[in-house]
Protein backbone atom coordinates (compact mmCIF):
# COMPACT_ATOMS: atom_id res chain seq x y z
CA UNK A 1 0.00 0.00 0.00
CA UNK A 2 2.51 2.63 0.84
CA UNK A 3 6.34 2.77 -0.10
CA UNK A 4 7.78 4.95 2.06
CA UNK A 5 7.20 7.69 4.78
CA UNK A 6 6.44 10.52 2.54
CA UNK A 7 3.89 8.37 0.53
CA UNK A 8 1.85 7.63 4.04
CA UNK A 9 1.25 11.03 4.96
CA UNK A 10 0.66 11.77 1.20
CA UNK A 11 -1.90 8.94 1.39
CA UNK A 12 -3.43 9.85 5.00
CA UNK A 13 -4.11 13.86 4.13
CA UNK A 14 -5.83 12.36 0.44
CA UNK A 15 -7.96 10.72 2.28
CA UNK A 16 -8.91 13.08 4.84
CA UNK A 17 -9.62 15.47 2.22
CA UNK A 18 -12.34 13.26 1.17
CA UNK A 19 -13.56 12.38 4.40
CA UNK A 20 -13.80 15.87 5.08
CA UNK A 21 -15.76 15.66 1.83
CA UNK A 22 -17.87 13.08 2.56
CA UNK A 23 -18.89 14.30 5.94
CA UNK A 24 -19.97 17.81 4.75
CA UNK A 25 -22.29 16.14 2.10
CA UNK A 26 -23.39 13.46 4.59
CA UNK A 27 -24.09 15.82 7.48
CA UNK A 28 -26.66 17.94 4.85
CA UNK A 29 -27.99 15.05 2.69
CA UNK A 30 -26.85 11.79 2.94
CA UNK A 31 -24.98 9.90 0.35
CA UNK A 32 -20.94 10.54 1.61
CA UNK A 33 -20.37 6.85 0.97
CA UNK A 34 -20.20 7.91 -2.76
CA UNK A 35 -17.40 10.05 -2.10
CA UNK A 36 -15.60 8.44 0.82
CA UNK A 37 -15.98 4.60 -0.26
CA UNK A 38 -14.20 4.93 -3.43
CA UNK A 39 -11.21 6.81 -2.50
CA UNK A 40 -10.40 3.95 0.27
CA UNK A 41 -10.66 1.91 -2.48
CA UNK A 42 -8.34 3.77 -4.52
CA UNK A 43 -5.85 4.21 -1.69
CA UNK A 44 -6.09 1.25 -0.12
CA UNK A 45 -5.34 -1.42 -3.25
CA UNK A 46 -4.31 -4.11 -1.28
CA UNK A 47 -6.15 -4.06 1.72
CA UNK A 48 -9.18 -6.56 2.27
CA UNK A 49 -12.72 -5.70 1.56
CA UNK A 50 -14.05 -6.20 5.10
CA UNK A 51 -11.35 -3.57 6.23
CA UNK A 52 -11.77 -0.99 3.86
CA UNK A 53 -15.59 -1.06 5.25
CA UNK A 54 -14.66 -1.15 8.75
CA UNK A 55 -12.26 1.82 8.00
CA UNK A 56 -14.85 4.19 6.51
CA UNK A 57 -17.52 2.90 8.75
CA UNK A 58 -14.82 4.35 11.72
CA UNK A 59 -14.97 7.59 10.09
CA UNK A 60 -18.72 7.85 8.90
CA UNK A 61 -19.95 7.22 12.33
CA UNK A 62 -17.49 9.87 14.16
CA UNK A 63 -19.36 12.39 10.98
CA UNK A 64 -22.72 11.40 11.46
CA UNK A 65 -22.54 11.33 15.48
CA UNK A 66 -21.81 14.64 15.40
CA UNK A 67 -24.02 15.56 12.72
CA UNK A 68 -27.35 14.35 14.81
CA UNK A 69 -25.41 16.09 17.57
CA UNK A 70 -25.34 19.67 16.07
CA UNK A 71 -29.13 18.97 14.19
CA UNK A 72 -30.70 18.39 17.95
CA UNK A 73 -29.61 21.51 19.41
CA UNK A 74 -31.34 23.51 16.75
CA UNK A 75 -33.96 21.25 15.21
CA UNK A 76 -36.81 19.74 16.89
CA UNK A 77 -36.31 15.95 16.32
CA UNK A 78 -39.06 13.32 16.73
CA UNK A 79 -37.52 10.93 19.28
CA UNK A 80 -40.64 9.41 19.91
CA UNK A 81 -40.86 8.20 16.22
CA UNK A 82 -36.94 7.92 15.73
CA UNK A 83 -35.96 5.84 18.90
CA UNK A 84 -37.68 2.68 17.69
CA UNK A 85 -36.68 3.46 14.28
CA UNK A 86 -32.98 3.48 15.49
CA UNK A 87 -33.41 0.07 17.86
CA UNK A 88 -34.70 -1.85 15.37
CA UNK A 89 -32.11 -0.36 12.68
CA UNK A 90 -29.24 -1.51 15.02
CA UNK A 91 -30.82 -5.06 15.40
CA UNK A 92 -31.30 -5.79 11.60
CA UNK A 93 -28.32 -3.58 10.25
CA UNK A 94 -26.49 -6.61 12.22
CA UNK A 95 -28.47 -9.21 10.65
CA UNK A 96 -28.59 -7.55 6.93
CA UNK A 97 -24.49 -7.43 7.43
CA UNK A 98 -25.01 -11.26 8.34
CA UNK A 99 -26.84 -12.29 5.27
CA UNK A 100 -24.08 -10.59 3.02
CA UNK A 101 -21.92 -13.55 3.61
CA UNK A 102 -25.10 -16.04 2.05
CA UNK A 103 -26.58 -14.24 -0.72
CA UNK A 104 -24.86 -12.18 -3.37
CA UNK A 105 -25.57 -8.45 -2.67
CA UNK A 106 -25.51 -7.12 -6.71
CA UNK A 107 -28.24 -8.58 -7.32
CA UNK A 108 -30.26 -5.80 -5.80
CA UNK A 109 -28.50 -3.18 -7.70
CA UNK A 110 -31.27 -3.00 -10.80
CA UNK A 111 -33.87 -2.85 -8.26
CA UNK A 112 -32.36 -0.20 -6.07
CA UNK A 113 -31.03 2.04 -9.59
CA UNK A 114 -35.19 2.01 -10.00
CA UNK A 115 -36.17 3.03 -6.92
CA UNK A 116 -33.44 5.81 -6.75
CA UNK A 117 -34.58 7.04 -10.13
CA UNK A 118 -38.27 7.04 -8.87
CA UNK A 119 -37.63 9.11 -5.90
CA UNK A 120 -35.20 11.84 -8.08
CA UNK A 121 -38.39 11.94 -10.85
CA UNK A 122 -41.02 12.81 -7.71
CA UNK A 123 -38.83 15.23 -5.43
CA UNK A 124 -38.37 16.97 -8.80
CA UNK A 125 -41.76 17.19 -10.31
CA UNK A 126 -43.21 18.30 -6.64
CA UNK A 127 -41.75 21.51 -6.46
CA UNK A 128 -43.51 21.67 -2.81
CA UNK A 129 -42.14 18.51 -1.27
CA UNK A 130 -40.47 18.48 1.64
CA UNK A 131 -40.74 22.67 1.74
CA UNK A 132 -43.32 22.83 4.97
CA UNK A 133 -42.80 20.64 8.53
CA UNK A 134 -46.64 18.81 8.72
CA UNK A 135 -46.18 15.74 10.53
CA UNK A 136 -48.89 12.96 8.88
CA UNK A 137 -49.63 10.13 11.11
CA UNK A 138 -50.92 10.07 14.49
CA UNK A 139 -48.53 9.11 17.49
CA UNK A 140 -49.18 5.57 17.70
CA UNK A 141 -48.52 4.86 13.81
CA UNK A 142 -45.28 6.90 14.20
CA UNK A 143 -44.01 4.41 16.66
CA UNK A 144 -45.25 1.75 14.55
CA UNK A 145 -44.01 3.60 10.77
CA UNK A 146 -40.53 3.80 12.78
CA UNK A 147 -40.11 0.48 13.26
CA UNK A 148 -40.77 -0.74 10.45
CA UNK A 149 -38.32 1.77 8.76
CA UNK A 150 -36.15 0.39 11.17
CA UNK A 151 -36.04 -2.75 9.88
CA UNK A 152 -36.14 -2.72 6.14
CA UNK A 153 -33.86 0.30 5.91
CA UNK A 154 -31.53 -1.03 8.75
CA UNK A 155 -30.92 -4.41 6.88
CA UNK A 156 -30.77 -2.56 3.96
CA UNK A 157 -27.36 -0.75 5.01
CA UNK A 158 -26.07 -3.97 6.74
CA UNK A 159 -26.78 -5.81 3.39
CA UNK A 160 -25.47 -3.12 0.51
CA UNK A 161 -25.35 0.12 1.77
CA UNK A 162 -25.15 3.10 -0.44
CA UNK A 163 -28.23 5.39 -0.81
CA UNK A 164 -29.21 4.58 2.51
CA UNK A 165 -29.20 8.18 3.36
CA UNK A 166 -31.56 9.09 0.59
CA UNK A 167 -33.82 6.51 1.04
CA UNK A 168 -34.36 7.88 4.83
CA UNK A 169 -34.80 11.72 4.04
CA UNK A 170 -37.55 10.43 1.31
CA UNK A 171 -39.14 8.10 3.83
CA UNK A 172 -39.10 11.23 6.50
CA UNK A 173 -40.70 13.59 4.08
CA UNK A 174 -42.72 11.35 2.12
CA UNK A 175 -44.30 9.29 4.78
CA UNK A 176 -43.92 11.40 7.89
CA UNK A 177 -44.31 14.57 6.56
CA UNK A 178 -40.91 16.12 7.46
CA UNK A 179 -39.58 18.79 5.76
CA UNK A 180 -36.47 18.34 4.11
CA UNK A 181 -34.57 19.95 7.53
CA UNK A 182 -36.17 18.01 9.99
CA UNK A 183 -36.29 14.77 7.88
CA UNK A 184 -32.51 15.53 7.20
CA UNK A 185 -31.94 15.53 11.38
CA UNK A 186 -33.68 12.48 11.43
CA UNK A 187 -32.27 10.17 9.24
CA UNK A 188 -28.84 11.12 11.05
CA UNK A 189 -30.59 9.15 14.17
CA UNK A 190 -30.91 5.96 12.52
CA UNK A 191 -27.96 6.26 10.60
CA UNK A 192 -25.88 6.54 13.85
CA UNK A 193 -27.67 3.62 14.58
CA UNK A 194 -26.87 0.91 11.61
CA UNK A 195 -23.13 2.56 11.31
CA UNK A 196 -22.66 1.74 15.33
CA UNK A 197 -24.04 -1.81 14.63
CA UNK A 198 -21.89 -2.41 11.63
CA UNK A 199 -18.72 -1.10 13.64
CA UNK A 200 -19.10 -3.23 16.43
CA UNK A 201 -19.23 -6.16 13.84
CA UNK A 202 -16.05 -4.99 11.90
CA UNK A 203 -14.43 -4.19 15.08
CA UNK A 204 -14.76 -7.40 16.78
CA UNK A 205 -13.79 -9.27 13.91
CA UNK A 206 -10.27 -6.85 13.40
CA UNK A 207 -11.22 -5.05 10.47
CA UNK A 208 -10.62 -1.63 11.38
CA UNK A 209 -7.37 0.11 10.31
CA UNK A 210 -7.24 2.41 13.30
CA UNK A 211 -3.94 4.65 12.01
CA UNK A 212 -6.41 5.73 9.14
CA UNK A 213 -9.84 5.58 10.46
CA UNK A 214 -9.11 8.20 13.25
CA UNK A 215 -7.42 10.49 11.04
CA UNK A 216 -10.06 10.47 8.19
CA UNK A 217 -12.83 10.24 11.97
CA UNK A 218 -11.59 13.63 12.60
CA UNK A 219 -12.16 15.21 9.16
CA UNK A 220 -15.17 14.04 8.83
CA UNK A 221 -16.20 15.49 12.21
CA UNK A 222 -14.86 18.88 11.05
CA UNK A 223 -16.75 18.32 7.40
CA UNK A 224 -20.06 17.70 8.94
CA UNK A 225 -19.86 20.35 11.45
CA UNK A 226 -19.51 22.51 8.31
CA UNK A 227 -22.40 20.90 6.16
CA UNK A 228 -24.79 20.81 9.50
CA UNK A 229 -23.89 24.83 9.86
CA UNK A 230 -24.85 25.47 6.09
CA UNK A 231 -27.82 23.48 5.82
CA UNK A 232 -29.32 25.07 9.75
CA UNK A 233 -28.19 28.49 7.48
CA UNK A 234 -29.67 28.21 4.24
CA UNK A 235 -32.84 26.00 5.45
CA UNK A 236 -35.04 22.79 3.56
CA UNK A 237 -34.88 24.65 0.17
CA UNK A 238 -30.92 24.40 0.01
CA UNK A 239 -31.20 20.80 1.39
CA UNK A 240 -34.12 19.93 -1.34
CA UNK A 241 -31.63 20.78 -4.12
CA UNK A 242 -28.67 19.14 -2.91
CA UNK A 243 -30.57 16.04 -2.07
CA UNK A 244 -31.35 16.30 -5.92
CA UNK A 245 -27.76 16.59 -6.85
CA UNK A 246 -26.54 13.86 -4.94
CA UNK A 247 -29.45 11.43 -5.50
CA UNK A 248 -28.35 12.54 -9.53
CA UNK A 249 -24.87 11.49 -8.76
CA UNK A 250 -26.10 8.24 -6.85
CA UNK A 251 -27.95 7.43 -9.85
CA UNK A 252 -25.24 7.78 -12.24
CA UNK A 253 -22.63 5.08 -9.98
CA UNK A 254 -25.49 2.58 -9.97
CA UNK A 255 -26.06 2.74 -13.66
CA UNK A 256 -22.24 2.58 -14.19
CA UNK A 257 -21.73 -0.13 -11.97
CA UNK A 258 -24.67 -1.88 -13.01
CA UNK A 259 -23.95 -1.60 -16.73
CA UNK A 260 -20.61 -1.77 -17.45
């Protein structure tokens, strides 16, 4: 991987810079795994696959920790609704990372390319979606909507992963009638929740590079304390249209992967 001293710290502040990156996007929208995942990949050649996960998942969950962090202090977040949401994540983010090692994940990559397409058509078509904070469903179906967004979207990042972030913030807005803000603050929650879960699996089994993953931790904090300030500062509107542009860019990897 590295051949000599001045290579390592070349290596280390590359991939900081994308962490740093990837956490300012995450923090605002979701969908820093686009950024961050590929540069490991690129910098780390010869480094397993399970470690290069458990590396980034290091750094993701230091970005997104603080993230929810900075959104609670200045956005009122659902914890009623989220709490079960993020139990149940944790539970079956475990059990989708599990069932990677029996069934072949790619397989879900024409499906999810559809469904990723389907939600960039709608958000951009309803000009008004996601722009006003009107909570749909009564307190007892939020407990009971959470869970089972808990569930399917927790084993869902255990499983494959990317777009995980975009699939929450449509859920949020979509179902719960969030605006893009609030539903923003509250897929951080459960996102804490399936990156702790998947951590605790890659760190048990050794598959953290700690001499990296703190580094690029600490980037990302500073990346998503930046992209939590702008998106508190500019409001749902900014965070519609960059959900757009990284859903866009989402799109475009999945076709690419799925089609070349």
């Amino acid at each position: 991987m590295f051949y000599g001293r001045n290579s390592f710290v070349l290596d280390i502040l590359y991939l900081c810079l994308f962490a740093f990156l990837a956490g300012l996007i995450d923090s605002v929208v979701g969908g820093g795994g686009l950024i961050q995942l590929p540069a490991l990949f690129v910098f780390l050649p010869h480094v397993p696959v399970p470690t290069v996960f458990g590396t980034g998942k290091l750094s993701s969950i230091a970005g997104t920790s603080v993230s929810m962090w900075r959104y609670a202090r200045n956005v009122e977040i659902n914890w009623r609704a989220l709490l079960p949401a993020a139990i149940t994540a944790f539970v079956f983010s475990f059990l989708g990372a599990r069932a990677l090692s029996h069934f072949d994940a790619e397989l879900l990559r024409p499906i999810i390319l559809v469904l990723l397409i389907s939600v960039a058509v709608y958000t951009f078509f309803r000009k008004d979606f996601g722009a006003i904070h009107a909570p749909k469903l009564a307190q007892a179906k939020e407990v009971w909507y959470g869970v089972g967004v808990g569930l399917v979207i927790g084993f869902y990042d255990g499983f494959f992963g990317p777009g995980t972030g975009s699939f929450l913030m449509f859920i949020f807005v979509g179902i719960f009638g969030f605006n893009f803000l609030a539903a923003s603050a509250s897929a951080k929650v459960v996102n804490v929740a399936t990156n702790l879960s998947a951590l605790l699996y890659f760190g048990y089994k050794g598959y953290i590079l700690y001499h990296i993953g703190i580094p690029m931790a600490i980037s990302s904090v500073i990346g998503s304390m930046v992209g939590t300030r702008i998106a508190l500062a500019k409001g749902s509107g900014f965070v519609r249209k960059l959900f757009l542009v990284v859903v866009s860019g989402i799109i475009l990897k999945f076709a690419y992967d799925t089609f070349k």
